[in-house]
N, C-alpha and C. Protein backbone atom coordinates (compact mmCIF):
# COMPACT_ATOMS: atom_id res chain seq x y z
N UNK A 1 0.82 -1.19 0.00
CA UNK A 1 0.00 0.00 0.00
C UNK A 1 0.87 1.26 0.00
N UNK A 2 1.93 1.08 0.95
CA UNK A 2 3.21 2.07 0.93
C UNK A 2 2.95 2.56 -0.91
N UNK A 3 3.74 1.69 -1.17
CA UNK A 3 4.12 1.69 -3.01
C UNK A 3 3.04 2.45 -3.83
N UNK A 4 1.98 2.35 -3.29
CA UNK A 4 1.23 2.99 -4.44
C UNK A 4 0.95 4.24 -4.40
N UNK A 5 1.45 4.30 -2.58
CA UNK A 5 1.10 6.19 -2.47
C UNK A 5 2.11 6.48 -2.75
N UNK A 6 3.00 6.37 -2.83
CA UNK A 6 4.54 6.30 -3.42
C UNK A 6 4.28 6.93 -4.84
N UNK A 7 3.97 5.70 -5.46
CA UNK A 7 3.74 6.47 -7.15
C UNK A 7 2.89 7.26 -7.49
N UNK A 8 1.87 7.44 -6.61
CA UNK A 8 0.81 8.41 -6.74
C UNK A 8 1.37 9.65 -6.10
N UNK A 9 2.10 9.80 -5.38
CA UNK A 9 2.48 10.99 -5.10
C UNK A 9 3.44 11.75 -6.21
N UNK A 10 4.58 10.71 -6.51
CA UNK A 10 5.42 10.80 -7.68
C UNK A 10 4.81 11.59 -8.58
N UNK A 11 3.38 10.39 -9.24
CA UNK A 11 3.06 11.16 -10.65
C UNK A 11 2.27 12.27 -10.18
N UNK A 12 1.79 12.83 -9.02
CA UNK A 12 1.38 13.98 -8.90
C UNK A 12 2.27 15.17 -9.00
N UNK A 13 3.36 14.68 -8.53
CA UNK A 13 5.06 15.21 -8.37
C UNK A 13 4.99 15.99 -9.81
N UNK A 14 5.19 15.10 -10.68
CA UNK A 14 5.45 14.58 -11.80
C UNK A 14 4.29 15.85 -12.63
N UNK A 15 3.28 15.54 -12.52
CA UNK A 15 1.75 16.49 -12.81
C UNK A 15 2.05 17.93 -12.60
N UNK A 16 2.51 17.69 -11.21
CA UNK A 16 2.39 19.44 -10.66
C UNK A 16 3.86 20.20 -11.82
N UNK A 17 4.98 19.25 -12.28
CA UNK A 17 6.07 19.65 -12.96
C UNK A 17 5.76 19.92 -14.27
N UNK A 18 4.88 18.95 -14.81
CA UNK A 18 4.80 19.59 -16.21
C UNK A 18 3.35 20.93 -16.10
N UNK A 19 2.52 21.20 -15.27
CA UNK A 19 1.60 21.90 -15.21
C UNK A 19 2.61 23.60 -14.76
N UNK A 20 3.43 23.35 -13.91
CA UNK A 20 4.81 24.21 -13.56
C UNK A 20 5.31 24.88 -15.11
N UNK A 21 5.25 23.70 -15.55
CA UNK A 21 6.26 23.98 -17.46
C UNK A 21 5.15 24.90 -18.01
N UNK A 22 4.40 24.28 -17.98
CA UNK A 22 2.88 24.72 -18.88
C UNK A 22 2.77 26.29 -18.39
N UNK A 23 2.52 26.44 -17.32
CA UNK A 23 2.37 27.71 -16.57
C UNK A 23 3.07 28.64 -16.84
N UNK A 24 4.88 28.28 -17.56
CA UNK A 24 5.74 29.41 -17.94
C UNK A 24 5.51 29.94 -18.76
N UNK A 25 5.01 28.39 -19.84
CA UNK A 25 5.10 28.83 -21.08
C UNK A 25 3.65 29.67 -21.60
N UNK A 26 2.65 29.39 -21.12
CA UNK A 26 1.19 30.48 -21.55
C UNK A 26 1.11 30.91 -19.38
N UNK A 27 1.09 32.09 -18.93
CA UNK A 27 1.30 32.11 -17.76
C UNK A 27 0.13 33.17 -17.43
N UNK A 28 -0.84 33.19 -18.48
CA UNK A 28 -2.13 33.54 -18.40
C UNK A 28 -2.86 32.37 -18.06
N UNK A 29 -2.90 31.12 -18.02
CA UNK A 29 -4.13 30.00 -18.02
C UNK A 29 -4.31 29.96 -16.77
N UNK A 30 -5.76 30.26 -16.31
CA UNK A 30 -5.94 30.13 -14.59
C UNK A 30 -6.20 28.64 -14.36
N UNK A 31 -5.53 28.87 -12.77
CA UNK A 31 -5.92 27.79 -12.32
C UNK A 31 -7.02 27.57 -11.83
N UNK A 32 -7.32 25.92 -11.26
CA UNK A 32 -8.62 25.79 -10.59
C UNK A 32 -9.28 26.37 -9.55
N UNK A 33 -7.78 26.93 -8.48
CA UNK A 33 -8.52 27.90 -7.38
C UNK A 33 -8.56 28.88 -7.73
N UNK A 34 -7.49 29.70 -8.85
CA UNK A 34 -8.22 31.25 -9.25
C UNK A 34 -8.91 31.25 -9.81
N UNK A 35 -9.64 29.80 -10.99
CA UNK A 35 -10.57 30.33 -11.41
C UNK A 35 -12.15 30.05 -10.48
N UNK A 36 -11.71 29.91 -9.46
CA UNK A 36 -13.21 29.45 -8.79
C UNK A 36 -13.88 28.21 -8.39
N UNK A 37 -13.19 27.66 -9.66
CA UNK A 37 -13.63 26.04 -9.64
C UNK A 37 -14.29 24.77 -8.45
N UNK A 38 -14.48 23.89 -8.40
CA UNK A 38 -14.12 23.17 -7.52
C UNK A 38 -13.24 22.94 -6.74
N UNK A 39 -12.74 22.91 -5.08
CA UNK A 39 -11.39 23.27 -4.48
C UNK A 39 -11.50 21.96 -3.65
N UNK A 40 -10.83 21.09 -4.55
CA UNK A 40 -10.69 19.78 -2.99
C UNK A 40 -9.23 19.86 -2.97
N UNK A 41 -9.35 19.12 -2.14
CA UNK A 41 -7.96 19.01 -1.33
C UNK A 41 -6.74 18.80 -2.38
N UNK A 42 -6.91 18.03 -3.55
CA UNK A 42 -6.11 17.33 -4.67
C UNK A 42 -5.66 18.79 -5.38
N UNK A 43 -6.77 19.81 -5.43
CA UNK A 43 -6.12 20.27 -5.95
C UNK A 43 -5.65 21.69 -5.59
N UNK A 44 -5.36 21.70 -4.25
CA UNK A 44 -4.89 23.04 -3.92
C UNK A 44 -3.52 22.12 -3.31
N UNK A 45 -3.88 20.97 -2.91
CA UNK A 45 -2.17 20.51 -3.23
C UNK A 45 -1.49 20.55 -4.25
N UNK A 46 -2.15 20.47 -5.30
CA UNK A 46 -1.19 20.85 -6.95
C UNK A 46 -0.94 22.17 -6.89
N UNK A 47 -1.98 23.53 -6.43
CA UNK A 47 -1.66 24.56 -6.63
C UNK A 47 -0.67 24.49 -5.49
N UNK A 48 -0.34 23.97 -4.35
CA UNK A 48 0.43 24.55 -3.55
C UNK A 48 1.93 23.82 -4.30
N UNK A 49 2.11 22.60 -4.75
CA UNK A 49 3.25 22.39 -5.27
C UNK A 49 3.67 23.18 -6.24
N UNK A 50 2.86 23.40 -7.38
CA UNK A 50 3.14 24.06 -7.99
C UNK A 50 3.98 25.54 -7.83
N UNK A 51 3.45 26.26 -7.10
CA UNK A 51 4.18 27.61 -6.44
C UNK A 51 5.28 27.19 -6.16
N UNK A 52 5.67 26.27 -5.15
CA UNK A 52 6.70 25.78 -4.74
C UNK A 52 7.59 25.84 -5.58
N UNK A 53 7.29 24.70 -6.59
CA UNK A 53 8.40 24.65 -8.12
C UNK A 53 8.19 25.80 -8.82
N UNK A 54 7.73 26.74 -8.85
CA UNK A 54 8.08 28.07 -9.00
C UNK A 54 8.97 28.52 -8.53
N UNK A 55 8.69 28.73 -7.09
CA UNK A 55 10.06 29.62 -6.33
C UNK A 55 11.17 29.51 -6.48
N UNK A 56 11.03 27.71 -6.19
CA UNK A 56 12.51 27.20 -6.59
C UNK A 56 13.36 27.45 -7.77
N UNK A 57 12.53 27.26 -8.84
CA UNK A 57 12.97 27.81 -10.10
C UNK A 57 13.80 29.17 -10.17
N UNK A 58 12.64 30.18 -9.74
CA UNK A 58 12.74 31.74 -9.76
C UNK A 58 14.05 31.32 -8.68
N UNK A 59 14.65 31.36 -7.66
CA UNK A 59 15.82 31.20 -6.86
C UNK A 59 16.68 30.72 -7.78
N UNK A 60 16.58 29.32 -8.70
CA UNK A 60 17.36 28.73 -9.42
C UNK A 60 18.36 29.63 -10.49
N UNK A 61 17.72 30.65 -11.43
CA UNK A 61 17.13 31.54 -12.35
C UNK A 61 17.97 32.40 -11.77
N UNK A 62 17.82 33.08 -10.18
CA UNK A 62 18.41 34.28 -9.43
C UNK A 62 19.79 34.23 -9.30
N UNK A 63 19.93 32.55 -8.88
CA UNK A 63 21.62 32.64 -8.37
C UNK A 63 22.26 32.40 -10.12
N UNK A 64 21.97 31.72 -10.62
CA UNK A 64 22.41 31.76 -12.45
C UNK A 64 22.53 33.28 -12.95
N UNK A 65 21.45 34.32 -12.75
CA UNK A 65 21.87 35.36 -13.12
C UNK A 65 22.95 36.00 -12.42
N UNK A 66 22.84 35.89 -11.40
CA UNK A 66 23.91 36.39 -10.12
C UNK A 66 25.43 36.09 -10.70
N UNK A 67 25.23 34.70 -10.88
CA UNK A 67 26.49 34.72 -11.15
C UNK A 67 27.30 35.13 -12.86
N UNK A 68 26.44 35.19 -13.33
CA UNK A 68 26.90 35.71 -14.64
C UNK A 68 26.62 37.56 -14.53
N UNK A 69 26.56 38.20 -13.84
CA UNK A 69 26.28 39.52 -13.15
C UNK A 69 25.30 40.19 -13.79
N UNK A 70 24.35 39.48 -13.96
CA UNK A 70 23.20 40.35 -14.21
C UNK A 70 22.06 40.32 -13.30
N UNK A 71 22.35 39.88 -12.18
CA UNK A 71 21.01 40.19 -10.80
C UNK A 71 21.89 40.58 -9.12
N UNK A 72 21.17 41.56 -8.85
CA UNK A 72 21.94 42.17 -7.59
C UNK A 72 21.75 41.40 -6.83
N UNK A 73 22.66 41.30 -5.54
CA UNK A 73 22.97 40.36 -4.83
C UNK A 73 22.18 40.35 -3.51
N UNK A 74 21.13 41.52 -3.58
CA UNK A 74 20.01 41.45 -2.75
C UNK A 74 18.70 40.97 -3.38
N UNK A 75 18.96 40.60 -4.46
CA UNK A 75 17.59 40.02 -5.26
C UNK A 75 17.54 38.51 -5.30
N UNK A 76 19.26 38.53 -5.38
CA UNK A 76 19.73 36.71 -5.21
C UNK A 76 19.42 36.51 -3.31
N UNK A 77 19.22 37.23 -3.04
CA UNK A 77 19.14 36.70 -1.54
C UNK A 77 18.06 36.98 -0.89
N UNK A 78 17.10 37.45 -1.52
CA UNK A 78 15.56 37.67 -1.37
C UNK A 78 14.93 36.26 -1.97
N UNK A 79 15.56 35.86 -3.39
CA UNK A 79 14.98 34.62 -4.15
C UNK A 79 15.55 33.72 -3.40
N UNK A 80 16.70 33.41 -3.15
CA UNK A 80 16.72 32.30 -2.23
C UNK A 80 16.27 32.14 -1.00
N UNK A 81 16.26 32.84 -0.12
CA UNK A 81 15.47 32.79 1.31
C UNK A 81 13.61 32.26 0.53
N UNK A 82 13.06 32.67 -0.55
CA UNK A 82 12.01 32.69 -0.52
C UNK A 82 11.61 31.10 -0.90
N UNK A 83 13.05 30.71 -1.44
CA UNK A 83 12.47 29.18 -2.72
C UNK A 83 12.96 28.22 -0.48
N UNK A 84 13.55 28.76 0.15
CA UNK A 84 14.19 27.62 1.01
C UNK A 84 12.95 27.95 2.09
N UNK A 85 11.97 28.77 1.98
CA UNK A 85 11.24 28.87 3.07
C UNK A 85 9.82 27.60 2.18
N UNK A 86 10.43 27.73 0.81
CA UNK A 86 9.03 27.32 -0.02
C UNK A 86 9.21 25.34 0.27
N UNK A 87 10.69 24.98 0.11
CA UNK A 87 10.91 23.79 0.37
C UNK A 87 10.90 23.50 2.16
N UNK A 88 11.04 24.03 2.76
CA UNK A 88 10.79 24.07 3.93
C UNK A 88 9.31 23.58 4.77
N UNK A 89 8.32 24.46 3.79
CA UNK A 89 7.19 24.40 3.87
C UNK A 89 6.65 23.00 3.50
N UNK A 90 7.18 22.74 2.20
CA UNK A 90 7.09 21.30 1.27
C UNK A 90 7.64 20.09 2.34
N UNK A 91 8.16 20.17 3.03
CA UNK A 91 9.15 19.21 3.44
C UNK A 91 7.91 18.85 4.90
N UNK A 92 7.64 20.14 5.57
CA UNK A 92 6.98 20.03 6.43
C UNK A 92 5.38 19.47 5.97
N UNK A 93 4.93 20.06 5.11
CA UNK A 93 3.81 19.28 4.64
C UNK A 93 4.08 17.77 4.55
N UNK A 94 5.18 17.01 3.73
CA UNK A 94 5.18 15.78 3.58
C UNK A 94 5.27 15.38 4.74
N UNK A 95 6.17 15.84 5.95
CA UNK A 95 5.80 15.09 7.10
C UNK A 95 4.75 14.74 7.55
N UNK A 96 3.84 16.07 7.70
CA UNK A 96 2.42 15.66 8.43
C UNK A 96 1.72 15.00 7.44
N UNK A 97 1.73 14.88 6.33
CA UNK A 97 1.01 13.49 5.28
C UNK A 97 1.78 12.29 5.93
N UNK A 98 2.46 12.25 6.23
CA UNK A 98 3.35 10.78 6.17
C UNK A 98 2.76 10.65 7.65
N UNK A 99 2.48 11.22 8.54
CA UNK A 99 2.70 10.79 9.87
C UNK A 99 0.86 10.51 9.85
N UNK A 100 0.04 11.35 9.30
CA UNK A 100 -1.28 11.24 9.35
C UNK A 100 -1.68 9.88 8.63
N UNK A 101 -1.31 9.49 7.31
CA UNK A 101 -0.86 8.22 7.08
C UNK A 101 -0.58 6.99 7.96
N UNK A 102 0.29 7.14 8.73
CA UNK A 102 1.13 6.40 9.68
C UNK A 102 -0.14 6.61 10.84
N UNK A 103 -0.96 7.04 11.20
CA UNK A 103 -1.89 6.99 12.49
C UNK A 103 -3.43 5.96 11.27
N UNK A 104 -3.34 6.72 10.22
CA UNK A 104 -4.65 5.45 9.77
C UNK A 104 -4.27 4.27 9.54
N UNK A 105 -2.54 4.12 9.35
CA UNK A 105 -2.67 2.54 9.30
C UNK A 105 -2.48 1.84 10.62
N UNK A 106 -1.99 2.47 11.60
CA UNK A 106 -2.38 2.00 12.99
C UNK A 106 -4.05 1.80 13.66
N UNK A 107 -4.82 2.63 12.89
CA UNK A 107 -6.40 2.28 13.32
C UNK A 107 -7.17 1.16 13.57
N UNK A 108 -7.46 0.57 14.15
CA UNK A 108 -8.32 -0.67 14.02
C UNK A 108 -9.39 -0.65 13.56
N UNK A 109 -10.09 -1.53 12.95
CA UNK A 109 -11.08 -1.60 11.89
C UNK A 109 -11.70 -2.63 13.22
């Protein structure tokens, strides 16, 4: 059962990365929570990964310009504090999935 949330998380992983790509490339297409839509849980976890692999990017993007000297070195250090608070956040979310996980398979039926 492990395994399958495993790959299901992956290809959501996976989902939220090419929807990330998609997003650069037309960065007008709303999403499901800006546009109103239906908001379950599935998918404000995509919108929240998604941002994530944004930031990271935009940080990625910051220190690359930085170092070829075309971004000031308070912009490189605004983007990075922002992508390490964003994985931070990410990291802490997967815990409390994993541990909330870890209490339903202890439940007795």
């Amino acid at each position: 059962m492990l395994e399958a949330i495993s790959s299901t998380a992956i290809s959501a992983g996976q989902a939220a990365s090419r929807a990330t790509e998609a997003q650069a490339i037309s960065p007008a297409a709303p999403t499901a929570i800006q546009s109103g839509g239906d908001v379950g849980f599935d998918s404000v976890m995509k919108q929240v990964t998604t941002d994530a692999i944004g930031t990271l990017k935009a940080g990625e993007a910051a220190s690359i310009s930085a170092m070829q000297g075309k971004e000031s070195t308070r912009r490189v250090v605004e983007a990075l504090m922002s992508a390490e608070q964003a994985l931070q956040t990410a990291v802490a979310v997967r815990d409390k999935v994993v541990q909330a996980y870890q209490e339903v398979v202890r439940m007795s039926i």
